[in-house]
N, C-alpha and C. Protein backbone atom coordinates (compact mmCIF):
# COMPACT_ATOMS: atom_id res chain seq x y z
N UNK A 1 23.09 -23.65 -266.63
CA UNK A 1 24.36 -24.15 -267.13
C UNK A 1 25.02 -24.99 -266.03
N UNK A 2 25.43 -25.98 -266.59
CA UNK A 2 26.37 -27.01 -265.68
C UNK A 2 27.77 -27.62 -265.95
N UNK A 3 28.36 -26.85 -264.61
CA UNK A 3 29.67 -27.61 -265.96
C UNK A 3 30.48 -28.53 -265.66
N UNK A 4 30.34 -29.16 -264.31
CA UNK A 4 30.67 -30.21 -264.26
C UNK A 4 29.13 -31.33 -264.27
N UNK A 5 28.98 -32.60 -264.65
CA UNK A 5 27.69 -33.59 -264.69
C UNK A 5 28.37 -34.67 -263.62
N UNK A 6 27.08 -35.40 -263.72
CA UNK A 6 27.53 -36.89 -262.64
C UNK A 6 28.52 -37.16 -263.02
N UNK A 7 28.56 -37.98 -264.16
CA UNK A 7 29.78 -38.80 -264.67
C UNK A 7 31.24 -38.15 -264.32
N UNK A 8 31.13 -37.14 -264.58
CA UNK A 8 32.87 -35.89 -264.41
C UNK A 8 32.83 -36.17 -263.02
N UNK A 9 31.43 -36.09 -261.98
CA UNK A 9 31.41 -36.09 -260.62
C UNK A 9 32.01 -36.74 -260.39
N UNK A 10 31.58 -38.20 -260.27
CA UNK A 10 31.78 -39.59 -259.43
C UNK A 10 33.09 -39.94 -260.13
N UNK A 11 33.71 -39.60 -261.31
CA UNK A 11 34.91 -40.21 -261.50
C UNK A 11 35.92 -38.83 -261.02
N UNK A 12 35.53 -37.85 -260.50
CA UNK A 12 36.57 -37.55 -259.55
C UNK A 12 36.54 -37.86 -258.31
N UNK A 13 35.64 -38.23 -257.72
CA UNK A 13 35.45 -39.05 -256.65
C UNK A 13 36.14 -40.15 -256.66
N UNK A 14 36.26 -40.70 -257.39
CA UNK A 14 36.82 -41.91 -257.81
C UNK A 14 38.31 -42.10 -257.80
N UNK A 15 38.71 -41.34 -258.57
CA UNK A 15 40.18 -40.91 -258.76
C UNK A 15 40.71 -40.71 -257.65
N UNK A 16 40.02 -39.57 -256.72
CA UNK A 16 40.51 -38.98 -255.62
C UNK A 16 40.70 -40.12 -254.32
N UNK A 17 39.68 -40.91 -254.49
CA UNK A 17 39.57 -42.27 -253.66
C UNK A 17 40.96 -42.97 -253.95
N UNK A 18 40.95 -43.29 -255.15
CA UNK A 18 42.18 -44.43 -255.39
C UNK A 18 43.65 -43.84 -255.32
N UNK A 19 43.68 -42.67 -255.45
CA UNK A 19 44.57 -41.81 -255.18
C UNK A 19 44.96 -41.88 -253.91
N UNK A 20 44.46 -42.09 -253.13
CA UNK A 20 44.46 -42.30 -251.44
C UNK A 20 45.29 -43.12 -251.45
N UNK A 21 44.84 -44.74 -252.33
CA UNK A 21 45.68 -46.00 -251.79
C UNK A 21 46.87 -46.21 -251.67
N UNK A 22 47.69 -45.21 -251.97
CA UNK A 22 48.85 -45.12 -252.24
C UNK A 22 49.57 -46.67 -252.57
N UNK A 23 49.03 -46.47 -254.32
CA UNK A 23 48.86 -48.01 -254.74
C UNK A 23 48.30 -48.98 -255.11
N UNK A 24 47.89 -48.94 -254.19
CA UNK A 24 46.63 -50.25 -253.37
C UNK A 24 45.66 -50.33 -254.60
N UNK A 25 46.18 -51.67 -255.69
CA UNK A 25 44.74 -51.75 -256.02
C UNK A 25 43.76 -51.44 -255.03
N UNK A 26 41.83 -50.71 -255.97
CA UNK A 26 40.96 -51.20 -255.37
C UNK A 26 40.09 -51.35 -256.30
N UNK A 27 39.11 -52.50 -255.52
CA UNK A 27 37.87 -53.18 -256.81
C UNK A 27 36.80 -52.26 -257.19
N UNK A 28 36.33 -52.38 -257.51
CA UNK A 28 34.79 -51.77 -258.08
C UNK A 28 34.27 -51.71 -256.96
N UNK A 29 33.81 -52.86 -256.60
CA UNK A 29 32.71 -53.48 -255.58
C UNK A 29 33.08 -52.70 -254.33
N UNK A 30 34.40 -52.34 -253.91
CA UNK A 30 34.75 -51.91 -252.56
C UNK A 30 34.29 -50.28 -252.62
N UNK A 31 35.16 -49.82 -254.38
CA UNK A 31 35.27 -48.19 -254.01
C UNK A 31 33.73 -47.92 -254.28
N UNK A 32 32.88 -48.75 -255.13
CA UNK A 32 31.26 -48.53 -255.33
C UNK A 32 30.38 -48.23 -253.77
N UNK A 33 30.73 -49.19 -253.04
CA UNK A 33 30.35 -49.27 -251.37
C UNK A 33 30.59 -47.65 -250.78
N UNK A 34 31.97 -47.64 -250.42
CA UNK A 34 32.92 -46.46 -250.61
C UNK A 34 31.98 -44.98 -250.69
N UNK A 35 31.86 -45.29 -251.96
CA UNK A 35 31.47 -43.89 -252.65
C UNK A 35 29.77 -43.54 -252.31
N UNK A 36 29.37 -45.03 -252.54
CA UNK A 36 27.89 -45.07 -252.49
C UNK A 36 27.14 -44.68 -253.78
N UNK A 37 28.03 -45.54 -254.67
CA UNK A 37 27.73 -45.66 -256.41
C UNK A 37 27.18 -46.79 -256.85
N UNK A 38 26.45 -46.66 -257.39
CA UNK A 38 25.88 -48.10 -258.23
C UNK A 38 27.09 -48.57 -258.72
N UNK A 39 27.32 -49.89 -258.29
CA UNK A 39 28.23 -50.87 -259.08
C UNK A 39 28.72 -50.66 -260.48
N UNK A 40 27.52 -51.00 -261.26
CA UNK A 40 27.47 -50.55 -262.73
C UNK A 40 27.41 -49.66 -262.78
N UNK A 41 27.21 -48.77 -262.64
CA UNK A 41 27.72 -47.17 -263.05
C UNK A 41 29.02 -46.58 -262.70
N UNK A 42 29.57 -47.12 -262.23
CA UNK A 42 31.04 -47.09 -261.19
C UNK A 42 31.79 -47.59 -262.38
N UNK A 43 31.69 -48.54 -262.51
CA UNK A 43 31.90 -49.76 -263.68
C UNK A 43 32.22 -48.79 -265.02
N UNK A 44 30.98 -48.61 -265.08
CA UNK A 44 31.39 -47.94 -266.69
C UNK A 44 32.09 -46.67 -266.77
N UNK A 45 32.06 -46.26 -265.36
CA UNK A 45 33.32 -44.89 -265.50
C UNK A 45 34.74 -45.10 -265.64
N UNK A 46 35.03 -46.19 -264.52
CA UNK A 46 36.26 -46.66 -264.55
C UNK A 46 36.69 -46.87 -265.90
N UNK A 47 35.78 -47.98 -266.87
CA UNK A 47 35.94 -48.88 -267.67
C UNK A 47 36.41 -47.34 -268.86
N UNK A 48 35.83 -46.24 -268.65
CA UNK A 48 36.13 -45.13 -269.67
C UNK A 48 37.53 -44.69 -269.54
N UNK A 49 37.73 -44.75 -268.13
CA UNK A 49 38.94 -43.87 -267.57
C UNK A 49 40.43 -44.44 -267.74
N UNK A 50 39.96 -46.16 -267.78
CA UNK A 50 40.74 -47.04 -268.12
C UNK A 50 40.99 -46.65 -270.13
N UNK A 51 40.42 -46.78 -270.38
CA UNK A 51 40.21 -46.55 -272.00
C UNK A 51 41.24 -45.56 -272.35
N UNK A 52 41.06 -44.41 -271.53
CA UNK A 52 41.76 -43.22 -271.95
C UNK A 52 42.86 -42.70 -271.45
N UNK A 53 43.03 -44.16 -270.81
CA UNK A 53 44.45 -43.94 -269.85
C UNK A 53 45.08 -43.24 -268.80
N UNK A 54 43.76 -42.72 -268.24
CA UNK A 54 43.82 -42.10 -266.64
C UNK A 54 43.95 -43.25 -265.71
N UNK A 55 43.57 -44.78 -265.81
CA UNK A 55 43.53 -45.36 -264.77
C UNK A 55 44.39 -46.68 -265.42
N UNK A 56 44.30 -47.63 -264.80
CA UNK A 56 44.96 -48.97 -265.04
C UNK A 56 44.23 -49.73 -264.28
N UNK A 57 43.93 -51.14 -265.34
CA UNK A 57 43.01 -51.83 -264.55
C UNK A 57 43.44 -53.56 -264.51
N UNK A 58 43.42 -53.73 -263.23
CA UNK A 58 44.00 -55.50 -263.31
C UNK A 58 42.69 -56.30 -263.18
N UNK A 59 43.11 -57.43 -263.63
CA UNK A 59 41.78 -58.82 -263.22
C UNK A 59 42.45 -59.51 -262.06
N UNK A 60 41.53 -60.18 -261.65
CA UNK A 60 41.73 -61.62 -261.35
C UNK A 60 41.87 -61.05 -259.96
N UNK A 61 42.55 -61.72 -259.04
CA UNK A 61 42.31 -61.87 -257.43
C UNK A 61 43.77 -60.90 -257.02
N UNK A 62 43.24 -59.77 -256.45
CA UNK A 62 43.83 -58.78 -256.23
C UNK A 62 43.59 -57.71 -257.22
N UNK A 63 43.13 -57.58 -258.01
CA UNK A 63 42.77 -56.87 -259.14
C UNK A 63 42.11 -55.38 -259.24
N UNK A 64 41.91 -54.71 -259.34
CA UNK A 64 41.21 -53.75 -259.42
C UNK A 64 41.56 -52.22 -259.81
N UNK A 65 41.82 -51.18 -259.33
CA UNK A 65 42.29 -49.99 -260.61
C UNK A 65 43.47 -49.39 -259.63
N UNK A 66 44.41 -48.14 -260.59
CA UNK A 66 45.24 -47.98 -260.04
C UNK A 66 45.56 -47.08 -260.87
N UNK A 67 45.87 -45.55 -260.48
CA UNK A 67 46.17 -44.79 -261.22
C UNK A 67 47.12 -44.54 -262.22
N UNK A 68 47.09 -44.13 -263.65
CA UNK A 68 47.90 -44.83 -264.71
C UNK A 68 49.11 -43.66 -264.79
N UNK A 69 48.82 -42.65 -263.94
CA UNK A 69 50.35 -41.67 -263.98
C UNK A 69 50.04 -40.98 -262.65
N UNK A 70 50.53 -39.90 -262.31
CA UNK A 70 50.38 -39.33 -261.04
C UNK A 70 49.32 -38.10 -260.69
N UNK A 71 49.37 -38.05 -259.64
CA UNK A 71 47.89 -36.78 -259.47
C UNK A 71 47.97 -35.78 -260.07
N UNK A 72 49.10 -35.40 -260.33
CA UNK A 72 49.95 -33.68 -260.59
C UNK A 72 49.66 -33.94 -262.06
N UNK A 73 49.14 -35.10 -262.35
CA UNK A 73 49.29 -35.12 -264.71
C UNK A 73 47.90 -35.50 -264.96
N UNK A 74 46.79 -35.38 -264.06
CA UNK A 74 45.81 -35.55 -263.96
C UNK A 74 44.88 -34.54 -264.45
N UNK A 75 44.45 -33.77 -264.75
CA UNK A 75 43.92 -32.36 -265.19
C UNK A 75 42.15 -32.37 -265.01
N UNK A 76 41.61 -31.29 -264.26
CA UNK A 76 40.23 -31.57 -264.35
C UNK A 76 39.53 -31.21 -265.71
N UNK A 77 40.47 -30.27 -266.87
CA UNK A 77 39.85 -30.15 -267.85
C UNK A 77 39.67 -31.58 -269.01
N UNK A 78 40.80 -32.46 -268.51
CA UNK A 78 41.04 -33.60 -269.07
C UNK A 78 39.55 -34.28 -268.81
N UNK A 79 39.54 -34.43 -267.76
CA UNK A 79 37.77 -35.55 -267.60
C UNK A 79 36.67 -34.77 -267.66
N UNK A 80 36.47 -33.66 -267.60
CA UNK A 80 35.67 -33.22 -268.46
C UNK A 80 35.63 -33.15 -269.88
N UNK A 81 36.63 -32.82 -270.56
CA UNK A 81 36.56 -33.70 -271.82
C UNK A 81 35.88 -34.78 -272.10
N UNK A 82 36.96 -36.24 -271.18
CA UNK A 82 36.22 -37.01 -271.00
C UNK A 82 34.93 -37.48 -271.44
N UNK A 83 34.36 -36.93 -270.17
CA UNK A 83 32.65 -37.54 -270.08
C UNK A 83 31.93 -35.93 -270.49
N UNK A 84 32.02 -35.08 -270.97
CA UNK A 84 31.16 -33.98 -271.67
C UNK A 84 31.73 -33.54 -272.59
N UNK A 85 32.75 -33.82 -273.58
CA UNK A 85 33.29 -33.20 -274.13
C UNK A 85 33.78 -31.33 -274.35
N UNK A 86 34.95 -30.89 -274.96
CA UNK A 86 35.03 -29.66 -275.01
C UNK A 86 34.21 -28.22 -273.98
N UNK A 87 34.68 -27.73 -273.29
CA UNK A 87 34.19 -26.59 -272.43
C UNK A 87 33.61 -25.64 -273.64
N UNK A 88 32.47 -25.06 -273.34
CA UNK A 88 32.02 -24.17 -274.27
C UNK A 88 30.93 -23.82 -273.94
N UNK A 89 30.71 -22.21 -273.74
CA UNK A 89 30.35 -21.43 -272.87
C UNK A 89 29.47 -20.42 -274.40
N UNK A 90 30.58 -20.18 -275.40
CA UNK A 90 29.77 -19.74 -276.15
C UNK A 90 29.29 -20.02 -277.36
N UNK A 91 28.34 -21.05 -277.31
CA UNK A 91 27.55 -21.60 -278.84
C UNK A 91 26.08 -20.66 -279.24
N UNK A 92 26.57 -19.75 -279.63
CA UNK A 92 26.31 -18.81 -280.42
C UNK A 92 24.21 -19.21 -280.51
N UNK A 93 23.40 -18.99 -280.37
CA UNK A 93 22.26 -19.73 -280.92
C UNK A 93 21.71 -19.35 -282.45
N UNK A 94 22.43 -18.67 -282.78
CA UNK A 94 22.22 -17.91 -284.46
C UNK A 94 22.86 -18.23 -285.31
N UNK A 95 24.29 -18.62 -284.93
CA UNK A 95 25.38 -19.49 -285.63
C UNK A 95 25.65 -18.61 -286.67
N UNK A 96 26.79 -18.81 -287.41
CA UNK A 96 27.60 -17.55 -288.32
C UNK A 96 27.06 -17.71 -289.60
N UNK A 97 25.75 -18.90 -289.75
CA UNK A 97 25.22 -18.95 -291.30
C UNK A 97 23.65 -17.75 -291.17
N UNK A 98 23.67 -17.58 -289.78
CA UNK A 98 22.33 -16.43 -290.22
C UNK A 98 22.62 -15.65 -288.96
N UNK A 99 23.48 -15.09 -288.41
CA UNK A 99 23.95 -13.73 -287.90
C UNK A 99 24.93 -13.22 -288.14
N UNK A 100 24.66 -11.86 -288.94
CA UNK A 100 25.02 -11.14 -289.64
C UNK A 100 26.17 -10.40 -288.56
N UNK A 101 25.80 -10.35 -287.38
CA UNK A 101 26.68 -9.85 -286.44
C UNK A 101 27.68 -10.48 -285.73
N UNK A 102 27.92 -11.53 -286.33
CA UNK A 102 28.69 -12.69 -285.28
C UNK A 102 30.08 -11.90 -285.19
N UNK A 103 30.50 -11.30 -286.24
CA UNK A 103 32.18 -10.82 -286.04
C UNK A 103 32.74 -9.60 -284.93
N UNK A 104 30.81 -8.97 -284.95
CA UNK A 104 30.92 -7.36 -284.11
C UNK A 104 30.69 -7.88 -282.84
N UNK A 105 29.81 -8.69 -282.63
CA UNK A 105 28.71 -9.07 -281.57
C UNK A 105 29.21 -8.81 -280.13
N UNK A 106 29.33 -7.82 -279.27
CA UNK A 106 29.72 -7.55 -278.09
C UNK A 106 29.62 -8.76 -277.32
N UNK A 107 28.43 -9.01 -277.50
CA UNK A 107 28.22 -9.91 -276.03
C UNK A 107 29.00 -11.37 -276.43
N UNK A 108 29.15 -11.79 -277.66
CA UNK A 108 30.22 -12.92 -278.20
C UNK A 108 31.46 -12.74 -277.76
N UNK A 109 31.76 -11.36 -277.55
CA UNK A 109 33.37 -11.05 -277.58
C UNK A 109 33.65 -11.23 -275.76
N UNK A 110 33.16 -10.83 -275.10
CA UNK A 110 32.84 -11.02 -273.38
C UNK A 110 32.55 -12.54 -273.57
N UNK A 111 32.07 -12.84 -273.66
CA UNK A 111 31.67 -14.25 -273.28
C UNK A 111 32.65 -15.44 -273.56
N UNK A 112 33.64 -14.95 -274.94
CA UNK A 112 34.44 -15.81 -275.39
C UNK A 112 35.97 -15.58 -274.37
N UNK A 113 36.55 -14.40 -273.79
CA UNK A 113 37.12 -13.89 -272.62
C UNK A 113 36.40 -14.74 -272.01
N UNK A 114 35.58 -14.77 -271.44
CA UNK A 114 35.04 -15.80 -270.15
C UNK A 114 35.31 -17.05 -270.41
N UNK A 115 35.04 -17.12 -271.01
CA UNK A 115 35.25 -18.77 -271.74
C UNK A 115 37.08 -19.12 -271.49
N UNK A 116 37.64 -18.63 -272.45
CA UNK A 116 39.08 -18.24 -272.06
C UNK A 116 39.83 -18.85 -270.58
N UNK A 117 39.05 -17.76 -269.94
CA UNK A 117 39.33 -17.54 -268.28
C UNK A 117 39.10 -18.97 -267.92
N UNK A 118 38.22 -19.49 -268.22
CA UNK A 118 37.29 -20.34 -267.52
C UNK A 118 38.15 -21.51 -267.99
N UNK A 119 38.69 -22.13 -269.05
CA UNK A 119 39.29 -22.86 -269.56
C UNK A 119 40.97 -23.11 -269.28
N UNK A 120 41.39 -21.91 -269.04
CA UNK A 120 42.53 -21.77 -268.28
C UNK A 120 42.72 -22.02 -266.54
N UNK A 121 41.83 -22.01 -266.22
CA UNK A 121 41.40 -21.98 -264.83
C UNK A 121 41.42 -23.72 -264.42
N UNK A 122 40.71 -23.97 -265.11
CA UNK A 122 40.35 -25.87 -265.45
C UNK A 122 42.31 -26.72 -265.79
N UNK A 123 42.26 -25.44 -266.50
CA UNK A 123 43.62 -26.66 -267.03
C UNK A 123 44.52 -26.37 -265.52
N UNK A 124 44.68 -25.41 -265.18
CA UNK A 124 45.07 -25.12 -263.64
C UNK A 124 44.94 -26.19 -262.53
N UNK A 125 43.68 -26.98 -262.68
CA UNK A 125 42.93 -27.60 -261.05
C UNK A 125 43.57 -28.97 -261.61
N UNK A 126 44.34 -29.89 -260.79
CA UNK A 126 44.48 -31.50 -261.00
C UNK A 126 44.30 -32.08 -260.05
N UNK A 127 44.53 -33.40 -259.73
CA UNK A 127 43.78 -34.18 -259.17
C UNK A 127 44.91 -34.41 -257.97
N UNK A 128 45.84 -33.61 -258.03
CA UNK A 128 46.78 -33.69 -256.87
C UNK A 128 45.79 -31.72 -255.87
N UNK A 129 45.67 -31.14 -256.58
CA UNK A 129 45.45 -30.18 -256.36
C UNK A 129 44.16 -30.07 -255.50
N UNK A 130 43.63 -30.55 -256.03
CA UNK A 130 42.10 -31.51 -255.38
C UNK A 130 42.29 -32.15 -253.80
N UNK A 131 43.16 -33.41 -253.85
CA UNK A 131 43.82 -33.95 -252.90
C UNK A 131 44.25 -32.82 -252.14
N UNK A 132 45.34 -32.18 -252.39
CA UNK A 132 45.55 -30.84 -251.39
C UNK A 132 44.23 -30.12 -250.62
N UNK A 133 43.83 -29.55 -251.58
CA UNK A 133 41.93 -29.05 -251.29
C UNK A 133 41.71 -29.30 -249.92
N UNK A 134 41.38 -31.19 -250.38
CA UNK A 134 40.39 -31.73 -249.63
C UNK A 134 41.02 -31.88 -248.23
N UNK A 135 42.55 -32.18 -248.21
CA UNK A 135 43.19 -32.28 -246.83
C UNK A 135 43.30 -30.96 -245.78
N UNK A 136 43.55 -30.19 -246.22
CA UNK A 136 43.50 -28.49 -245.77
C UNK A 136 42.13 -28.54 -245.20
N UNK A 137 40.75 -28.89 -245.44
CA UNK A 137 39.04 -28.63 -245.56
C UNK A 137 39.49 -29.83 -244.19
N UNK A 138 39.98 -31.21 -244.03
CA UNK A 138 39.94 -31.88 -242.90
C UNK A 138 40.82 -31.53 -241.78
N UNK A 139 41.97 -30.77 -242.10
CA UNK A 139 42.89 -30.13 -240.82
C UNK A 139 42.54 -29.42 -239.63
């Protein structure tokens, strides 16, 4: 099980980068270098993040992304959404059209508590919180 993937990866990497600039557009091309991301793959995260209104993105000469609200409204359960959709821990492999036990099922009922936990926990972590993290880990 994995529950964060690349994509969730590198665009918190990403975030957390531009978050730095306090401001400061930056391009693709710079934070790609930066990060040590393929261009195009950099590209199409942004280009998502922009979409969904985590980021803001300018053209032209000076151009490049800029966070579209603040770190603290940022949510890590939000970009996981994102790029994996919905957290879910328990998809049943019998499904409620041929287990007869789905309503009793102990180990459904624990697992969906975990799930719970686990989901509450996520909506907890943001991208200011992160930033904090990471500065405390360099002090």
């Amino acid at each position: 099980m994995q529950l964060i993937n690349r994509d969730t990866d590198y665009a918190i990497k990403a975030l957390m980068h531009i978050a730095k600039q306090n401001s400061e557009r930056i391009p693709v091309s710079e934070l790609a270098k930066i990060l040590e991301i393929p261009n195009p793959f950099l590209r199409k995260i942004l280009q998502i993040l922009n979409k969904r209104g985590v980021l803001n993105s300018y053209k032209g000469k000076g151009g490049g992304f800029l966070l579209a609200s603040s770190p603290d409204k940022i949510f890590l359960k939000d970009l996981i959404n994102i790029f994996q959709g919905p957290v879910k821990l328990n998809e049943c492999i019998f499904k409620k059209s041929i287990c007869p036990d789905i309503k009793i099922c102990a180990l459904r009922t624990r697992i969906d508590a975990l799930e719970k936990h686990v989901i509450s926990e996520l909506e907890s972590i943001t991208l200011a919180s992160l930033l904090e993290d990471g500065a405390s880990l360099h002090s």
